[in-house]
Protein backbone atom coordinates (compact mmCIF):
# COMPACT_ATOMS: atom_id res chain seq x y z
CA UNK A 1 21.12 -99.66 98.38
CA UNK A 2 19.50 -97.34 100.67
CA UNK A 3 20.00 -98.02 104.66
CA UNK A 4 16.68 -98.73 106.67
CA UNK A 5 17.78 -95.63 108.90
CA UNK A 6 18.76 -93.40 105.90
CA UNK A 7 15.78 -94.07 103.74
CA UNK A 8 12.69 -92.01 103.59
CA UNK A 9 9.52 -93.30 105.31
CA UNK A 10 7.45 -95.70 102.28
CA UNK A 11 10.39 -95.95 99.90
CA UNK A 12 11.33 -99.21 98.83
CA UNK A 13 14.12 -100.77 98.70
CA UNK A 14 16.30 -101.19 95.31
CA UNK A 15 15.58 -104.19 93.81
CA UNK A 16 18.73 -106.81 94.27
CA UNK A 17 20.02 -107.00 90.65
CA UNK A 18 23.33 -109.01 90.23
CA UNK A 19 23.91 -107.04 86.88
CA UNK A 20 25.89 -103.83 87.05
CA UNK A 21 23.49 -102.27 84.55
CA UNK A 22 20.65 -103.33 82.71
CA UNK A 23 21.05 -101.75 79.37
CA UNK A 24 21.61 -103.65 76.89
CA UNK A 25 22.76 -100.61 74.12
CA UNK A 26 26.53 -99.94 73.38
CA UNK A 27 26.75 -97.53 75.85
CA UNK A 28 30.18 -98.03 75.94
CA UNK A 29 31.18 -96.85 72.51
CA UNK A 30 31.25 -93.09 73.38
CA UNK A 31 33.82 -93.04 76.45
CA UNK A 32 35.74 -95.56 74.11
CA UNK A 33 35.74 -92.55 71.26
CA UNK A 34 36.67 -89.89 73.58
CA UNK A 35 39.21 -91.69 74.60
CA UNK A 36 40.92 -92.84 71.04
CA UNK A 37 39.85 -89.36 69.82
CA UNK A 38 41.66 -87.16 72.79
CA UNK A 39 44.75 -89.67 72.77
CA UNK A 40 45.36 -89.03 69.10
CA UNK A 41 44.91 -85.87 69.40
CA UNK A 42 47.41 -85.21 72.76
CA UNK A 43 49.80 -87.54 71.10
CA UNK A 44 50.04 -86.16 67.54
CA UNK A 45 50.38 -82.15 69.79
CA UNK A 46 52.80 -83.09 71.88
CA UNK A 47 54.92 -84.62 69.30
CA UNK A 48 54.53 -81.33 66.83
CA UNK A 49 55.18 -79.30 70.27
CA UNK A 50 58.51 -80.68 70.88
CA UNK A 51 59.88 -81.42 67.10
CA UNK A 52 61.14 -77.67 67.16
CA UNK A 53 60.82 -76.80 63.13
CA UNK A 54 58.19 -76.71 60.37
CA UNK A 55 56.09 -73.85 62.25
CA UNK A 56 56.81 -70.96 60.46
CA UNK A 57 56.04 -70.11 56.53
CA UNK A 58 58.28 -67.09 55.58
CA UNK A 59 56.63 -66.16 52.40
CA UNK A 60 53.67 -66.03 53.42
CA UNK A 61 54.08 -65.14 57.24
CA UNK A 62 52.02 -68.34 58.69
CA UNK A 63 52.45 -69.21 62.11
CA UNK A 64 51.47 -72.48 63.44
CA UNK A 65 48.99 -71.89 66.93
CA UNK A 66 51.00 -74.68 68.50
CA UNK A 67 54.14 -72.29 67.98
CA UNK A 68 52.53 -69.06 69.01
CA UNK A 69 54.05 -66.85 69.99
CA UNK A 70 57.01 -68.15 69.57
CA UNK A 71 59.17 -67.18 72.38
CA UNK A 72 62.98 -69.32 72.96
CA UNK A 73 66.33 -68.55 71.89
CA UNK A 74 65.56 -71.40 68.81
CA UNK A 75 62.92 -69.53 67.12
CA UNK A 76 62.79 -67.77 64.02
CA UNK A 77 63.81 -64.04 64.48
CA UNK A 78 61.27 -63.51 61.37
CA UNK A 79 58.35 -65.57 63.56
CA UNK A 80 59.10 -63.94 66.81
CA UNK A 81 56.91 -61.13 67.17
CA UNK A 82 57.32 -60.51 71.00
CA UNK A 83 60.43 -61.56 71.31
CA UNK A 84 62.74 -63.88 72.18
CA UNK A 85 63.35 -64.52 75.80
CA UNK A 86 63.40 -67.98 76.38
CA UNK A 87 66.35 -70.65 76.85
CA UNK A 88 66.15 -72.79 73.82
CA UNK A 89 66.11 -75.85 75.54
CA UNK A 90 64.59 -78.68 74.15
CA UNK A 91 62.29 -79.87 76.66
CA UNK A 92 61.00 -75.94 76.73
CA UNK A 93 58.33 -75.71 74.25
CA UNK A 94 58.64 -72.09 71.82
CA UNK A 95 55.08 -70.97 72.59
CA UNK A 96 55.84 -71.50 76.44
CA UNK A 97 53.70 -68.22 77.03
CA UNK A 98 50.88 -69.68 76.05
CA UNK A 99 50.13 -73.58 75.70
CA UNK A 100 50.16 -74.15 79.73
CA UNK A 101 47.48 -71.71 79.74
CA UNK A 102 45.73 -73.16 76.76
CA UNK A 103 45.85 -77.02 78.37
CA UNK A 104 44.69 -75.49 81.92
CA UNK A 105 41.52 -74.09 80.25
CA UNK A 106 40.94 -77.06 78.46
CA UNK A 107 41.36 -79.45 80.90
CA UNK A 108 39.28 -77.40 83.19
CA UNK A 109 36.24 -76.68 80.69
CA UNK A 110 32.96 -78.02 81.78
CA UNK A 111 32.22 -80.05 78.55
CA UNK A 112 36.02 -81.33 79.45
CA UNK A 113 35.46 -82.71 82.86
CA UNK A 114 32.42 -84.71 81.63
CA UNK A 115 34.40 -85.96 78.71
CA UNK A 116 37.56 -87.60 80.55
CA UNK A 117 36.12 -88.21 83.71
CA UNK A 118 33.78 -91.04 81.85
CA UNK A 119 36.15 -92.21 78.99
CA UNK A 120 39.64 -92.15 81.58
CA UNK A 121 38.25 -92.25 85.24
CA UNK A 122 35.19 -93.93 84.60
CA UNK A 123 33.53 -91.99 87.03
CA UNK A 124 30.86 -93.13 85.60
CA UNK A 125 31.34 -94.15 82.11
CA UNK A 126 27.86 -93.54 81.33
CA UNK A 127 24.13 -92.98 82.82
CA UNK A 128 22.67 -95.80 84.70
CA UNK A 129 26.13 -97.34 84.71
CA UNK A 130 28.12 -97.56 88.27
CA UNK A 131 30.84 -95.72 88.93
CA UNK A 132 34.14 -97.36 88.44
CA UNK A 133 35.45 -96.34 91.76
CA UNK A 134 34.25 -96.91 95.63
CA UNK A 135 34.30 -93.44 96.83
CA UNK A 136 33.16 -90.41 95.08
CA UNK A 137 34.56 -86.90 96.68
CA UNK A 138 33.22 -85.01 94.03
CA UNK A 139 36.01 -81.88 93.01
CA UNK A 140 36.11 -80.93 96.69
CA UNK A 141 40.10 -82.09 97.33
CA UNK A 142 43.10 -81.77 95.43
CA UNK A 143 44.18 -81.55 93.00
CA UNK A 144 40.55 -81.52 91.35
CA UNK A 145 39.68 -78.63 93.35
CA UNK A 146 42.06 -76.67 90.76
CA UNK A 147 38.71 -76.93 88.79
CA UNK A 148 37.62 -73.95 90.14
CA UNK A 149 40.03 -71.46 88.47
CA UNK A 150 38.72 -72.72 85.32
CA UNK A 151 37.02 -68.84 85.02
CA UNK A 152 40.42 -67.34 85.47
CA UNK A 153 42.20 -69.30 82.95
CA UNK A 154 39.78 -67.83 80.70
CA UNK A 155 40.82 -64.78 80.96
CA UNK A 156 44.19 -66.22 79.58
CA UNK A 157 42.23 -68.05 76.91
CA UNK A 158 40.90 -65.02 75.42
CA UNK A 159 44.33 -63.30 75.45
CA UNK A 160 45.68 -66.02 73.62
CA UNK A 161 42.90 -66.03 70.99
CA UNK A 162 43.51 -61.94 70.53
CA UNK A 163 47.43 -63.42 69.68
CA UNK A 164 45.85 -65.99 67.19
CA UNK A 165 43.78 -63.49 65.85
CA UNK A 166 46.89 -61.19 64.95
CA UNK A 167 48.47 -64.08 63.69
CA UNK A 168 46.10 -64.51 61.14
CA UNK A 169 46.05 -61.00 60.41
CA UNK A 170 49.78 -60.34 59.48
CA UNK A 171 49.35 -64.22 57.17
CA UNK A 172 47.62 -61.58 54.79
CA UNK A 173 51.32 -61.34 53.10
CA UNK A 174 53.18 -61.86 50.42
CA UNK A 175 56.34 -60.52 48.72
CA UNK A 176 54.57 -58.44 46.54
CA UNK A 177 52.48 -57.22 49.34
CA UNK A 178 49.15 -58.77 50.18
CA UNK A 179 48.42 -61.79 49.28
CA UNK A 180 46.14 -64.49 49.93
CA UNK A 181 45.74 -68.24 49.90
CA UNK A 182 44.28 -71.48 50.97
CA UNK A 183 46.14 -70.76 54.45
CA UNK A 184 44.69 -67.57 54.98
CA UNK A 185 41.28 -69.50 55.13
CA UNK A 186 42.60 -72.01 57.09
CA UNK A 187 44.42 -69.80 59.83
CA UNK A 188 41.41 -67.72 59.63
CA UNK A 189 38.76 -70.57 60.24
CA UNK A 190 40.51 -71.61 63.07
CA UNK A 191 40.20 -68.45 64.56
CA UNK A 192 37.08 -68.01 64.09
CA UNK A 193 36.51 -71.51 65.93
CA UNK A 194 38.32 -70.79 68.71
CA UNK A 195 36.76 -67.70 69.87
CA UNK A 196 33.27 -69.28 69.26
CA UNK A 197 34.87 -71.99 71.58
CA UNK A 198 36.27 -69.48 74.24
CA UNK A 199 33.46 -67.28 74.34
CA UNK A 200 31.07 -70.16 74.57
CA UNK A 201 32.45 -71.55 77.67
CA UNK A 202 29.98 -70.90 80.79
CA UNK A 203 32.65 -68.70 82.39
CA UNK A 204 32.05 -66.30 79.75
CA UNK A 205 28.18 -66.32 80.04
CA UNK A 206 28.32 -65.92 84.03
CA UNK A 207 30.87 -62.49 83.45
CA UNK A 208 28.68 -61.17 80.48
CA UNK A 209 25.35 -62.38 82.24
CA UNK A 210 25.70 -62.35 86.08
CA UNK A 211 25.08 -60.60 89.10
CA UNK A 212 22.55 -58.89 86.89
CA UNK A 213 18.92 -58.70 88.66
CA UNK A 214 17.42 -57.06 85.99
CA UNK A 215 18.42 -57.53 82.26
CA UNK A 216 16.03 -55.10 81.06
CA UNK A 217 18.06 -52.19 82.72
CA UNK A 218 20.96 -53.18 80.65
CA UNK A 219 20.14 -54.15 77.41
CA UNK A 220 23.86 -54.32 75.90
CA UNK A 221 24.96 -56.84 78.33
CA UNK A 222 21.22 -59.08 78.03
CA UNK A 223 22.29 -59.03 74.12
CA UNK A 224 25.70 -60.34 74.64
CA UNK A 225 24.21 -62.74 77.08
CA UNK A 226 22.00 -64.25 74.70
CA UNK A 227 24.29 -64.47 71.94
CA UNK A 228 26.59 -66.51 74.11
CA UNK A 229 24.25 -68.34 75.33
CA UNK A 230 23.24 -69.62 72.13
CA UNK A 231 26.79 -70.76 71.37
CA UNK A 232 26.94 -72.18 74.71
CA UNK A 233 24.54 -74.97 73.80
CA UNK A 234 27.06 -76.11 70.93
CA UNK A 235 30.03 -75.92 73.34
CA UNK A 236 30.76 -79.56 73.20
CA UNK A 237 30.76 -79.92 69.20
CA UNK A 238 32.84 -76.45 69.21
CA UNK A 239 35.23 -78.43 71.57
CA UNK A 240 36.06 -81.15 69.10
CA UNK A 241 35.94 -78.89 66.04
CA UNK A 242 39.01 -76.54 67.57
CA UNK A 243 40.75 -79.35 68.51
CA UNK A 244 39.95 -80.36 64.49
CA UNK A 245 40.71 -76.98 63.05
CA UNK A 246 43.50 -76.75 65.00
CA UNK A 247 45.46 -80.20 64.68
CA UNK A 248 44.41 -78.98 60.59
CA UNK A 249 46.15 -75.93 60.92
CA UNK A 250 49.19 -77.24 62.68
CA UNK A 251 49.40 -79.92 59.69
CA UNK A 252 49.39 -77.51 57.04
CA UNK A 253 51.55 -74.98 58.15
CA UNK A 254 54.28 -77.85 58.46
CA UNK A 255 53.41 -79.70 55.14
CA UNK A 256 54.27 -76.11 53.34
CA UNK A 257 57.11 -75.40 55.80
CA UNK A 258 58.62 -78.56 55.52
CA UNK A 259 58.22 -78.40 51.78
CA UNK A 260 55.51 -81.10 51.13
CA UNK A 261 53.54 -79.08 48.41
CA UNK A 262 52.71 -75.30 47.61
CA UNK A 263 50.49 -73.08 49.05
CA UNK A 264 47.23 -72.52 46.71
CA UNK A 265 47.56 -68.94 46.14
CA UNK A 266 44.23 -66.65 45.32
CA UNK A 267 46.05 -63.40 45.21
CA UNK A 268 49.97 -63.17 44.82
């Protein structure tokens, strides 16, 4: 409720309602999704992350994202394309380069903030529902004030999605040369996803798009802006779809590494 001194001259007071909200839908059914969906999802990574095998496909050169690159002492010679520099181990994940990176930009995304802080913190679970805390310092101390390098881990993002994209690029093999198969699609989809994903974010508009005071002098950048732009409205469902395409990926790179069933083949 507003104070006497604080409130502006003819407002009235808030009506004294003993409820903490007054709707009546189940408003509460999409924090409780977000959270089931992103605890499956962290669970089921971290657990491929740190099982150390069934990443790599030999004969058909497919790479796992959660493995890529793969960097430690434990990987693959054959899957290590940069290298291996790394101590194998075990709490040390092989793609060490890269996932940090890949959870700071997630965890800092715009669409991500709004997701966890009303499914986790509660802060607040929904519209026209209170808060579930006393105090509200917005992201102005840490360690939420980390949330403003969100536009540098992009730059990292987009790195990482250039390394995807050459994974999916050398999959086009086969011992008989190229070759192609229900993988390639896979591995290829999934790229696909995550740079609509990464260049959606609203980093990536404000670089292409800002500090511009006139977009009709440059009519390259005003192009660019409104192509992301338009993806940037579907940046929340391209948010669950990579972590979909990805966690789909993952899975079937390990099901044919681990010997589960056989690759459908199209081409050698």
């Amino acid at each position: 409720m507003t104070s006497t001194a604080t409130r502006p001259r003819g407002a009235r007071a808030r009506a004294a309602i003993a409820a903490k909200t007054l709707r009546t839908d189940r408003w509460w059914i999409a924090p409780l999704i977000t959270v089931i969906g992103l605890s499956a999802w962290v669970a089921y990574a971290t657990v491929r992350v740190f099982m150390h095998k069934w990443y790599w496909v030999d004969q058909y050169h497919y790479l796992t994202p959660f493995y890529s690159p793969c960097v430690t002492e434990r990987c693959v010679e054959s899957a290590s394309h940069f290298g291996r520099f790394l101590p194998g181990w075990w709490i040390i994940p092989d793609a060490a380069l890269t996932l940090p990176f890949l959870l700071l930009f997630r965890l800092t995304c715009y669409y991500y903030r709004k997701a966890y802080y009303r499914s986790f913190w509660l802060s607040p679970p929904a519209c026209a529902v209170p808060d579930g805390h006393k105090e509200y310092s917005g992201e102005t101390r840490f360690p939420l004030l980390g949330q403003n390098l969100h536009r540098y881990f992009f730059y990292a993002a987009a790195i990482i999605s250039l390394i995807n994209t050459w994974d999916a690029i050398l999959a086009f093999h086969s011992p008989q040369g190229f070759g192609f198969g229900l993988g390639n699609i896979i591995l290829l989809f999934n790229v696909v996803m995550l740079w609509a994903y990464t260049i959606s974010c609203h980093s990536c508009r404000h670089i292409i798009g800002g500090r511009l005071k006139h977009f009709s002098k440059h009519p390259v950048r005003y192009k660019a802006w409104t192509f992301v732009s338009a993806l940037n409205v579907r940046h929340m469902q391209l948010a669950w779809i990579t972590l979909g395409t990805l966690a789909l990926t993952d899975f079937y790179v390990m099901a044919l590494a681990a010997g589960w069933f056989s690759d459908l083949r199209f081409i050698n």
